[in-house]
Protein backbone atom coordinates (compact mmCIF):
# COMPACT_ATOMS: atom_id res chain seq x y z
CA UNK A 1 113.98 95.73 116.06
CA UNK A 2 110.97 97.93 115.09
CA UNK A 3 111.37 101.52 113.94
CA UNK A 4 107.50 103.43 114.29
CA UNK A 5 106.41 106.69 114.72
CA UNK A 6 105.11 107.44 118.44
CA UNK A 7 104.66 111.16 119.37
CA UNK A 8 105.51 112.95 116.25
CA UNK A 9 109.10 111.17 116.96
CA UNK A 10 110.85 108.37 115.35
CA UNK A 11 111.48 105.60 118.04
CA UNK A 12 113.86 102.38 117.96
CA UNK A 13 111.59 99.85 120.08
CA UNK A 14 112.23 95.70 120.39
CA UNK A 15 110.26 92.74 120.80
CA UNK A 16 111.31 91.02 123.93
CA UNK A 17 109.48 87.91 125.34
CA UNK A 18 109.46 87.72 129.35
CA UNK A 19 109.67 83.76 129.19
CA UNK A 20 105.88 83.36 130.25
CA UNK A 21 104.28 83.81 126.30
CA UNK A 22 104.24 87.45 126.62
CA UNK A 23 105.93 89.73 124.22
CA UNK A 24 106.59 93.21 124.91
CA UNK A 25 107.52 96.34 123.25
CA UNK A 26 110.40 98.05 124.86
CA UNK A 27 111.80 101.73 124.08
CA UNK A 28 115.91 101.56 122.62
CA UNK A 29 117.50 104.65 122.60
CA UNK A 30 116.89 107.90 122.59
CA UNK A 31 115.00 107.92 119.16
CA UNK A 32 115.69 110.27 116.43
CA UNK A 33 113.88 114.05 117.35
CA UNK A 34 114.02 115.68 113.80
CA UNK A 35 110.70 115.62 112.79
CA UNK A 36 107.42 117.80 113.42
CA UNK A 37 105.23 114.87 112.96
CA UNK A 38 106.81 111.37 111.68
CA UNK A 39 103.49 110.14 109.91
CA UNK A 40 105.06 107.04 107.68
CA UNK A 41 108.23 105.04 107.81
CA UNK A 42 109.74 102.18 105.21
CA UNK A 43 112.65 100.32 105.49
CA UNK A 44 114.62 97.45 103.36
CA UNK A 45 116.01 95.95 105.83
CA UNK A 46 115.48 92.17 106.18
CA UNK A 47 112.46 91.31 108.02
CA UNK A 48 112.90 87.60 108.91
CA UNK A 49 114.60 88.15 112.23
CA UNK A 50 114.08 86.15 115.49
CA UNK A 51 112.52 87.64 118.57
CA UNK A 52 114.73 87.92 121.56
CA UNK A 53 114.67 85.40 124.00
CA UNK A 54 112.25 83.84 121.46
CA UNK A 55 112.13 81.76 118.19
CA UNK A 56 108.93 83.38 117.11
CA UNK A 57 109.65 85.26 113.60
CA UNK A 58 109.53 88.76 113.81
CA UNK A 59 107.88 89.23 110.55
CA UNK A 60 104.64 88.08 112.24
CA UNK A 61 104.41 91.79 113.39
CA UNK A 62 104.88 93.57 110.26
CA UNK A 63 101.61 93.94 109.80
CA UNK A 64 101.04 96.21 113.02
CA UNK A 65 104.22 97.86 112.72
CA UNK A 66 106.39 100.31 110.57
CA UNK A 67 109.47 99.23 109.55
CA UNK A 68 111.58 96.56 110.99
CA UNK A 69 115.02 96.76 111.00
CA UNK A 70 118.13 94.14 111.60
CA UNK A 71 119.17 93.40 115.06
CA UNK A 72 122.43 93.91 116.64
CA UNK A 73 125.06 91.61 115.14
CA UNK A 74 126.23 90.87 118.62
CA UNK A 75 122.83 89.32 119.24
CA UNK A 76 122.58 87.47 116.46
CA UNK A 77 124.93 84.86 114.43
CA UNK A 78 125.46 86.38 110.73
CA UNK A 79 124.16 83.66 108.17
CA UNK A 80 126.93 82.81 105.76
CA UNK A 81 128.22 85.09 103.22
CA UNK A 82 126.26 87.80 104.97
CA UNK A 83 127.50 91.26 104.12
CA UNK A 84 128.55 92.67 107.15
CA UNK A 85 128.55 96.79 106.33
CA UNK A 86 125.07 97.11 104.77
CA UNK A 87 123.62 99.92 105.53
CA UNK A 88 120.78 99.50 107.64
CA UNK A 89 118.42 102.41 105.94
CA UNK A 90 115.03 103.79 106.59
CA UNK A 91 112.96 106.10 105.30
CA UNK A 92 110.53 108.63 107.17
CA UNK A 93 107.77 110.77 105.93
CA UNK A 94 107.22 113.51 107.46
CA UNK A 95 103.56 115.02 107.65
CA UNK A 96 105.53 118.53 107.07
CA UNK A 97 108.77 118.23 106.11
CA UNK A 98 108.76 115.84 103.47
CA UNK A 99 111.13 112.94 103.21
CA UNK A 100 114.58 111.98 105.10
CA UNK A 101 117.01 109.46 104.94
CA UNK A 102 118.01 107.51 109.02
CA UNK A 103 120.65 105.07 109.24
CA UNK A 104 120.45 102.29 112.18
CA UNK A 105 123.04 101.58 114.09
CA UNK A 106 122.61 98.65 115.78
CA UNK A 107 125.39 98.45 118.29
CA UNK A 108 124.17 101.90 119.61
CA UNK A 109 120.51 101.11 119.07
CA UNK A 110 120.73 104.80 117.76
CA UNK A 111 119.21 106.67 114.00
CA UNK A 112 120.99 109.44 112.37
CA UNK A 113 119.62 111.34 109.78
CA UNK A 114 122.35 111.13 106.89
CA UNK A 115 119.91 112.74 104.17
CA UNK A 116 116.70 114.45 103.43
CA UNK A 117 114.73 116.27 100.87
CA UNK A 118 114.19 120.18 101.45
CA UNK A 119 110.74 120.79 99.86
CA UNK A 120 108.19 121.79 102.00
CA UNK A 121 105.87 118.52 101.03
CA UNK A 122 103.03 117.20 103.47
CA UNK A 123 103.98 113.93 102.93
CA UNK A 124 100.91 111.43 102.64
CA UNK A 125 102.69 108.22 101.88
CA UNK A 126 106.55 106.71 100.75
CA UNK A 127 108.00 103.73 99.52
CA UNK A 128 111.48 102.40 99.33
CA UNK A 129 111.92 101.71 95.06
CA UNK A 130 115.89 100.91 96.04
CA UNK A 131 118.12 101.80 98.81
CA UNK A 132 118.99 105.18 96.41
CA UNK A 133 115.54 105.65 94.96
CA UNK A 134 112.24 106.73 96.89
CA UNK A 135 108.66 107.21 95.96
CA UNK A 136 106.51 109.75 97.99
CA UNK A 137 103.48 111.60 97.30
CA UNK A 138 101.82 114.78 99.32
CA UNK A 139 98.48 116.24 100.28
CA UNK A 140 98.65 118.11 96.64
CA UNK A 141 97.68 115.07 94.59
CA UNK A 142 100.70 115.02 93.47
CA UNK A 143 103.61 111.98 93.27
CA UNK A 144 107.69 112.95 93.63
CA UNK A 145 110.62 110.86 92.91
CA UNK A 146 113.42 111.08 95.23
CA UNK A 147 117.26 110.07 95.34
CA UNK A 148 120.29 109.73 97.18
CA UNK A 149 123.30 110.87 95.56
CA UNK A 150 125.82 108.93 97.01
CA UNK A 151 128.68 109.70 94.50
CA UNK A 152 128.72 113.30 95.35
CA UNK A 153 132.11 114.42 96.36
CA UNK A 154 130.76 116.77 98.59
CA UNK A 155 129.32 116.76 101.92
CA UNK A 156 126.19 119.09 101.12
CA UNK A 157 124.98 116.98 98.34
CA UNK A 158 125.45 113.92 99.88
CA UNK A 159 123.21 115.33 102.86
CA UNK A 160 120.19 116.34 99.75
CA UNK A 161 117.85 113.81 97.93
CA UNK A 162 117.57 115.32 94.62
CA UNK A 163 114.26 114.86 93.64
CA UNK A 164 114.47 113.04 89.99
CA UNK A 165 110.42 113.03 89.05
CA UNK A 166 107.10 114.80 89.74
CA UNK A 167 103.99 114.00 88.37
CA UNK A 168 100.25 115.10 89.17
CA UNK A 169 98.23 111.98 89.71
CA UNK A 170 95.10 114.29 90.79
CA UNK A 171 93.86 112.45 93.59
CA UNK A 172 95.78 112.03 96.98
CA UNK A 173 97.50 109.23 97.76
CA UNK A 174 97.91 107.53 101.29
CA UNK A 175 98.85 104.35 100.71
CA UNK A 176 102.33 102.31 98.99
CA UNK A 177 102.78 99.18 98.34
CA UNK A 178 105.21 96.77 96.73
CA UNK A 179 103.23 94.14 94.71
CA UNK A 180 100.71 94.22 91.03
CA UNK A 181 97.85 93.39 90.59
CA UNK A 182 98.70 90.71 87.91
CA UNK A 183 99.47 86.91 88.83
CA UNK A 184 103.35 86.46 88.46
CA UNK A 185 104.06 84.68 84.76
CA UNK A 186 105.88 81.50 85.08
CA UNK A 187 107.67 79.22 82.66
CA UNK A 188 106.74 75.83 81.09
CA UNK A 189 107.65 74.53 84.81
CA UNK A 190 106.04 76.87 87.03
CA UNK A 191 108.77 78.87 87.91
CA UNK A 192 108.03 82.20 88.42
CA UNK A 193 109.87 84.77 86.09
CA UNK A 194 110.98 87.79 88.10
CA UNK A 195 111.25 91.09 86.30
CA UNK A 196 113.32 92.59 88.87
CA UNK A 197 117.09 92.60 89.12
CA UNK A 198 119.55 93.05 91.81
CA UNK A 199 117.68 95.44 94.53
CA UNK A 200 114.40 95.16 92.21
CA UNK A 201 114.75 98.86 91.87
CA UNK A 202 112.69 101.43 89.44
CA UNK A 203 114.58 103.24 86.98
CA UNK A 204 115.15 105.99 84.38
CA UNK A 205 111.45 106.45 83.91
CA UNK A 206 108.17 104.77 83.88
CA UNK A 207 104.47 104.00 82.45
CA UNK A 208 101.93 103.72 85.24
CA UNK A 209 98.80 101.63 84.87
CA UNK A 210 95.08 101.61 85.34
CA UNK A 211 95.05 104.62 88.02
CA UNK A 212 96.76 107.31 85.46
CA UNK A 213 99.63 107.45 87.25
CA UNK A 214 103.16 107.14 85.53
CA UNK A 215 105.88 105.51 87.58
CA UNK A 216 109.23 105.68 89.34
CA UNK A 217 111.51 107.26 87.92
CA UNK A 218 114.90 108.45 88.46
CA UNK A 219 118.77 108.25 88.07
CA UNK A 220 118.94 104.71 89.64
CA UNK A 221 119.05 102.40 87.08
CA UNK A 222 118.81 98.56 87.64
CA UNK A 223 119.33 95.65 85.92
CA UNK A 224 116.44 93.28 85.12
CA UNK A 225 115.67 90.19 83.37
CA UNK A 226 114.22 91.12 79.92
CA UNK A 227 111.10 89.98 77.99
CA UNK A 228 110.05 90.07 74.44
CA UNK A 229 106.95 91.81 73.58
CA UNK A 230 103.52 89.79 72.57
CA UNK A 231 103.90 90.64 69.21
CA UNK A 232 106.33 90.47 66.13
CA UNK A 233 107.89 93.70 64.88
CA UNK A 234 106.00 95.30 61.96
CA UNK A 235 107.11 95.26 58.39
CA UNK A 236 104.89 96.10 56.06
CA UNK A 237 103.29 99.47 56.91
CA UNK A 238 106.27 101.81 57.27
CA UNK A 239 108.31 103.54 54.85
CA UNK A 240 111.52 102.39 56.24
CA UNK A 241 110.19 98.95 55.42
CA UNK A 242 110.07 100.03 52.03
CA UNK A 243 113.12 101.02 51.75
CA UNK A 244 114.72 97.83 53.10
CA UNK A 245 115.45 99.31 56.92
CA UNK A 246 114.90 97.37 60.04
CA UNK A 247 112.94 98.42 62.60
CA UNK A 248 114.82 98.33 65.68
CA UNK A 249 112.03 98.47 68.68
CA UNK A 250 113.36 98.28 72.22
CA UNK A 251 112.56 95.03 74.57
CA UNK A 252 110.05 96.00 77.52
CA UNK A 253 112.28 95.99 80.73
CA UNK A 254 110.36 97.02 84.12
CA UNK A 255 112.30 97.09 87.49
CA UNK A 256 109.96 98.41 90.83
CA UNK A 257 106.59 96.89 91.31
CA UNK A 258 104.41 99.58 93.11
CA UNK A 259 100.88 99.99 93.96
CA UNK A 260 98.99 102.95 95.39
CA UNK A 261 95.32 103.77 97.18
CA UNK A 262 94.05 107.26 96.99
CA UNK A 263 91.58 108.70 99.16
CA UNK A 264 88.50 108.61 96.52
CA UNK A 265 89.27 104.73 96.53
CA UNK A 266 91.39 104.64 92.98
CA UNK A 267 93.47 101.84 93.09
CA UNK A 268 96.58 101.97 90.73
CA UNK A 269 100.39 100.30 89.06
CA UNK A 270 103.12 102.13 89.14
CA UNK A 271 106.54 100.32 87.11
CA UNK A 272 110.27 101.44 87.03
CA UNK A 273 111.63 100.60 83.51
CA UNK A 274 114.96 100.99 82.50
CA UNK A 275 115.93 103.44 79.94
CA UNK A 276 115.63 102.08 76.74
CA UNK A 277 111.99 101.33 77.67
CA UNK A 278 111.56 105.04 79.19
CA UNK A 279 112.75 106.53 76.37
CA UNK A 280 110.12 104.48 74.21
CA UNK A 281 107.03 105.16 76.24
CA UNK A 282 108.46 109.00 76.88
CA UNK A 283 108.25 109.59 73.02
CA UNK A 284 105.09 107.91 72.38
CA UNK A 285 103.61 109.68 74.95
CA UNK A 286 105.12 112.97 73.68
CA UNK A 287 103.33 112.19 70.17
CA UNK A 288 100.34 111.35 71.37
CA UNK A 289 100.03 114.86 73.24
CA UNK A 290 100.99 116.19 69.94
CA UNK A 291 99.11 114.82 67.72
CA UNK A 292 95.49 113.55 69.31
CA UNK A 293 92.96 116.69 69.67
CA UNK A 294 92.76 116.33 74.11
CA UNK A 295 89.06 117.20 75.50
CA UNK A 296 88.23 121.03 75.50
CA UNK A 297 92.18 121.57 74.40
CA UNK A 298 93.47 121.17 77.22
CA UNK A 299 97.60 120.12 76.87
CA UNK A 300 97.88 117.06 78.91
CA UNK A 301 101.75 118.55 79.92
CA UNK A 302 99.24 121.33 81.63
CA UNK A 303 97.02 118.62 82.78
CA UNK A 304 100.00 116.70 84.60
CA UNK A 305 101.99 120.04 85.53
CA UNK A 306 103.26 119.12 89.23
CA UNK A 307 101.26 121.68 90.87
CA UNK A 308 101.63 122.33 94.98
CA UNK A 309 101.38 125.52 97.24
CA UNK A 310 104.04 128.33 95.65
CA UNK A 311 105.28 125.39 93.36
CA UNK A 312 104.78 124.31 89.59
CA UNK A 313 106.50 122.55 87.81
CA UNK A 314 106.63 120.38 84.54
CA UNK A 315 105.87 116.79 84.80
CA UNK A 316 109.14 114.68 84.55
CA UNK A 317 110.63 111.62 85.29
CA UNK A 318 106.71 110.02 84.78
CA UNK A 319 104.71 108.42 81.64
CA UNK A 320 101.27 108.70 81.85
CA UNK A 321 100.45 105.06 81.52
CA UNK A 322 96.36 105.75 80.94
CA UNK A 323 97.74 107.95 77.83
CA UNK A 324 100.20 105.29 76.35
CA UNK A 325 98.10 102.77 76.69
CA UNK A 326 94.94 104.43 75.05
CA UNK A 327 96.95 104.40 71.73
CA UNK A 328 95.86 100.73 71.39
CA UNK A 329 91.85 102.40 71.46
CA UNK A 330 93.19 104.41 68.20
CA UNK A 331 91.92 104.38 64.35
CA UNK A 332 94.57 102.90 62.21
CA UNK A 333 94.70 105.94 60.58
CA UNK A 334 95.96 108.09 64.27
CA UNK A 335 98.12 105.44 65.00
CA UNK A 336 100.57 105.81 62.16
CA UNK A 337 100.03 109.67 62.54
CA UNK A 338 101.39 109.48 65.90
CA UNK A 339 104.22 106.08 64.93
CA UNK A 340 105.30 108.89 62.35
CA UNK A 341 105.29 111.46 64.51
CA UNK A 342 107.75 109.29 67.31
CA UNK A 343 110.04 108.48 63.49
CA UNK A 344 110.19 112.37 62.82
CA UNK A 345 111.31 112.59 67.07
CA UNK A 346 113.92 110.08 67.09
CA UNK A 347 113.66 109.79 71.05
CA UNK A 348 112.85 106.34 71.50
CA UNK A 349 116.17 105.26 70.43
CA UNK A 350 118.20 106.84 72.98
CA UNK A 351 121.99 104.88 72.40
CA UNK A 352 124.00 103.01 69.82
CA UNK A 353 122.93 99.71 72.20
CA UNK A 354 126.04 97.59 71.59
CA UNK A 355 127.37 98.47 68.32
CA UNK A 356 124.43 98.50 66.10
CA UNK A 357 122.81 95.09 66.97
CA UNK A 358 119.33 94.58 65.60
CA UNK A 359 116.21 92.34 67.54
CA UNK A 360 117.32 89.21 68.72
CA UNK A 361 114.09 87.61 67.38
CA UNK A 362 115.54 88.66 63.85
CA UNK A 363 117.64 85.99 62.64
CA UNK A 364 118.82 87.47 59.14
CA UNK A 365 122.47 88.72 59.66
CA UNK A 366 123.32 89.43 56.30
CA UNK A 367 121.17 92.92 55.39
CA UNK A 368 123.45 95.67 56.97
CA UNK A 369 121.81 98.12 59.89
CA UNK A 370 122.10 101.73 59.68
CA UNK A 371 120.90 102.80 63.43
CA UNK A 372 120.21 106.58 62.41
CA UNK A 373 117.79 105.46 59.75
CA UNK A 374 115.56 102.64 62.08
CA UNK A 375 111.97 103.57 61.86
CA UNK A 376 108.54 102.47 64.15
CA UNK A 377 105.75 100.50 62.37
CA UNK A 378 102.40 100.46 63.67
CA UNK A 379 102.89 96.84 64.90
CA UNK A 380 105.60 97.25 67.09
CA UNK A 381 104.02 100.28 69.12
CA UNK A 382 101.16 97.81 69.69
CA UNK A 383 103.42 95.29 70.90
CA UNK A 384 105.31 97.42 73.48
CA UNK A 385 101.71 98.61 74.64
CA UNK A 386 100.21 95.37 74.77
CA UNK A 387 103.51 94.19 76.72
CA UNK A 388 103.12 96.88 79.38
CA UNK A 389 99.52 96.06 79.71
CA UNK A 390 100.32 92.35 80.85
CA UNK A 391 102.59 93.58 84.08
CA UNK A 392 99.22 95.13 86.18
């Protein structure tokens, strides 16, 4: 079953083989009529489906069509251990009214729109992070966060995607994509390590890559298989050192994979990370801004101020990866003004994680932690960076 845009509406349509080698597309349903103009649809639903009347895979079409989505059950036999009450979810952009949440039903061949955001955004491109969390951007070079809030005892918030991030990437964006630009890293037997966990959903925040884009971010937080950064935790530059404290750095955790295409032919990464890891980049990026001197002083919040028609807001839910990642292009001397700088903050260490356990790659049990007096060296911003660098 294919869901695609076809006269500003959103149409069900199926592949059906007349026994001869042809396939055709054929209208099911009614369609859904609640758009002005349905430019862009994404949907999670698996794609590996059979044809009817024919073996051929349906995913050989996803490359000329929208979105496909699961076919009745009473068409096809349920592999085993299949979960029988997914939702069957889509998302559509809407070249005027922003972004809305359609459920299939299969048995009806029928959408219904069950949520959608109420900004007025001319929406240029989407992406489904999760089945909660959605990335859009609009015709105001600008990128927006959206999710569902499904745990809302009430109707009217269950029918509204809170929007959870905004960021001005300052070039428009037409095109999402789940992938990087990196090769996957594998283990000592070629098996590929996979940084994302159960829906390989974004997060609490993010750090974008080469394009200057930060990344999706959110309420949705999901679990991922962790890595340890490139390099070992610093201890000899720091006060804290001196005065026999740990550092206590966070692990580098992404979730979402994303890539974008703008219009002036950028090409960029955009990561989900899970809190800890926001929280990290969030500060760092917060010192930065306050301590390096920006070009003709002007406040990079003001430079990445969410800015559309009759709307302006601060920049949240986003890291400005080209920002974090220019720390590593630093004097020694800027560095540990803006390490102390994220010390004096305190934001990068955002819980008690566990009752006050200390790196795992620290084997010395014995020296007692005190989690209110952790500090940063030098060293172990570099090794975050240099970590983030390696996933685009």
């Amino acid at each position: 079953v294919v869901l695609a845009g076809i006269n500003s509406k959103t149409m069900i349509c199926q592949l059906v083989s007349d026994g001869g080698g042809t396939i055709k597309l054929e209208y099911q349903g009614i369609g859904h009529h609640g758009h002005i103009l349905s430019y862009c649809l994404k949907s999670r639903a698996p794609k590996m489906l059979p044809i009817s009347g024919d073996k051929e895979d349906a995913a050989t079409a996803g490359n000329h069509h929208p979105a496909l989505l699961e076919e009745s059950p009473a068409k096809k036999k349920p592999p085993p251990n299949a979960t029988q009450d997914r939702e069957q979810l889509a998302i559509v952009g809407d070249l005027m009214r922003s972004v809305s949440l359609v459920q299939y039903y299969p048995e009806h061949h029928a959408l219904e729109e069950i949520a959608r955001d109420f900004n007025a955004n001319w929406t240029t491109a989407i992406e489904m992070l999760t089945d909660s969390l959605y990335l859009g951007a609009e015709n105001w070079c600008n990128i927006f966060v959206l999710r569902r809030n499904t745990k809302a005892t009430s109707e009217e918030a269950r029918c509204r995607l809170d929007t959870v991030g905004e960021f001005r990437l300052g070039e428009m964006c037409n095109k999402f994509v789940n992938g990087s630009l990196v090769m996957p890293q594998t283990n000592s037997t070629g098996k590929v390590l996979s940084t994302n966990g159960g829906n390989g959903g974004g997060s609490d925040g993010s750090s974008g890559g080469n394009a200057g884009a930060g990344s999706a971010g959110g309420g949705a937080t999901a679990s991922s298989s962790r890595r340890k950064a490139s390099g070992s935790p610093g201890k000899s530059s720091r006060s804290g050192d001196k005065a026999g404290h740990r550092t206590r750095r966070p692990t580098v955790t992404i979730g979402s994979q994303t890539l974008f295409g703008t219009v002036d032919g950028t090409l960029g990464s955009i990561l989900g990370l899970d809190a800890r890891t926001a929280a990290f980049f969030t500060t760092l990026e917060r010192s930065m801004a306050k301590t390096i001197r920006p070009v003709g002083d002007f406040s990079h919040p003001e430079f990445r101020t969410f800015d559309a028609e009759n709307r302006i807001h601060p920049s949240h839910g986003f890291v400005d990866g080209d920002l974090v990642e220019s720390f590593l292009d630093l004097d020694r001397r800027a560095m540990e003004a803006v390490v102390d700088e994220m010390n004096r903050d305190g934001g990068w260490e955002i819980e008690n994680h566990n009752k006050n356990k200390v790196d795992e790659d620290d084997g010395d049990d014995d020296m007692p932690v005190d989690n209110s007096q952790a500090v940063l060296a030098v060293e172990d911003v570099m090794a975050m960076v240099e970590e983030m660098t390696m996933f685009h």
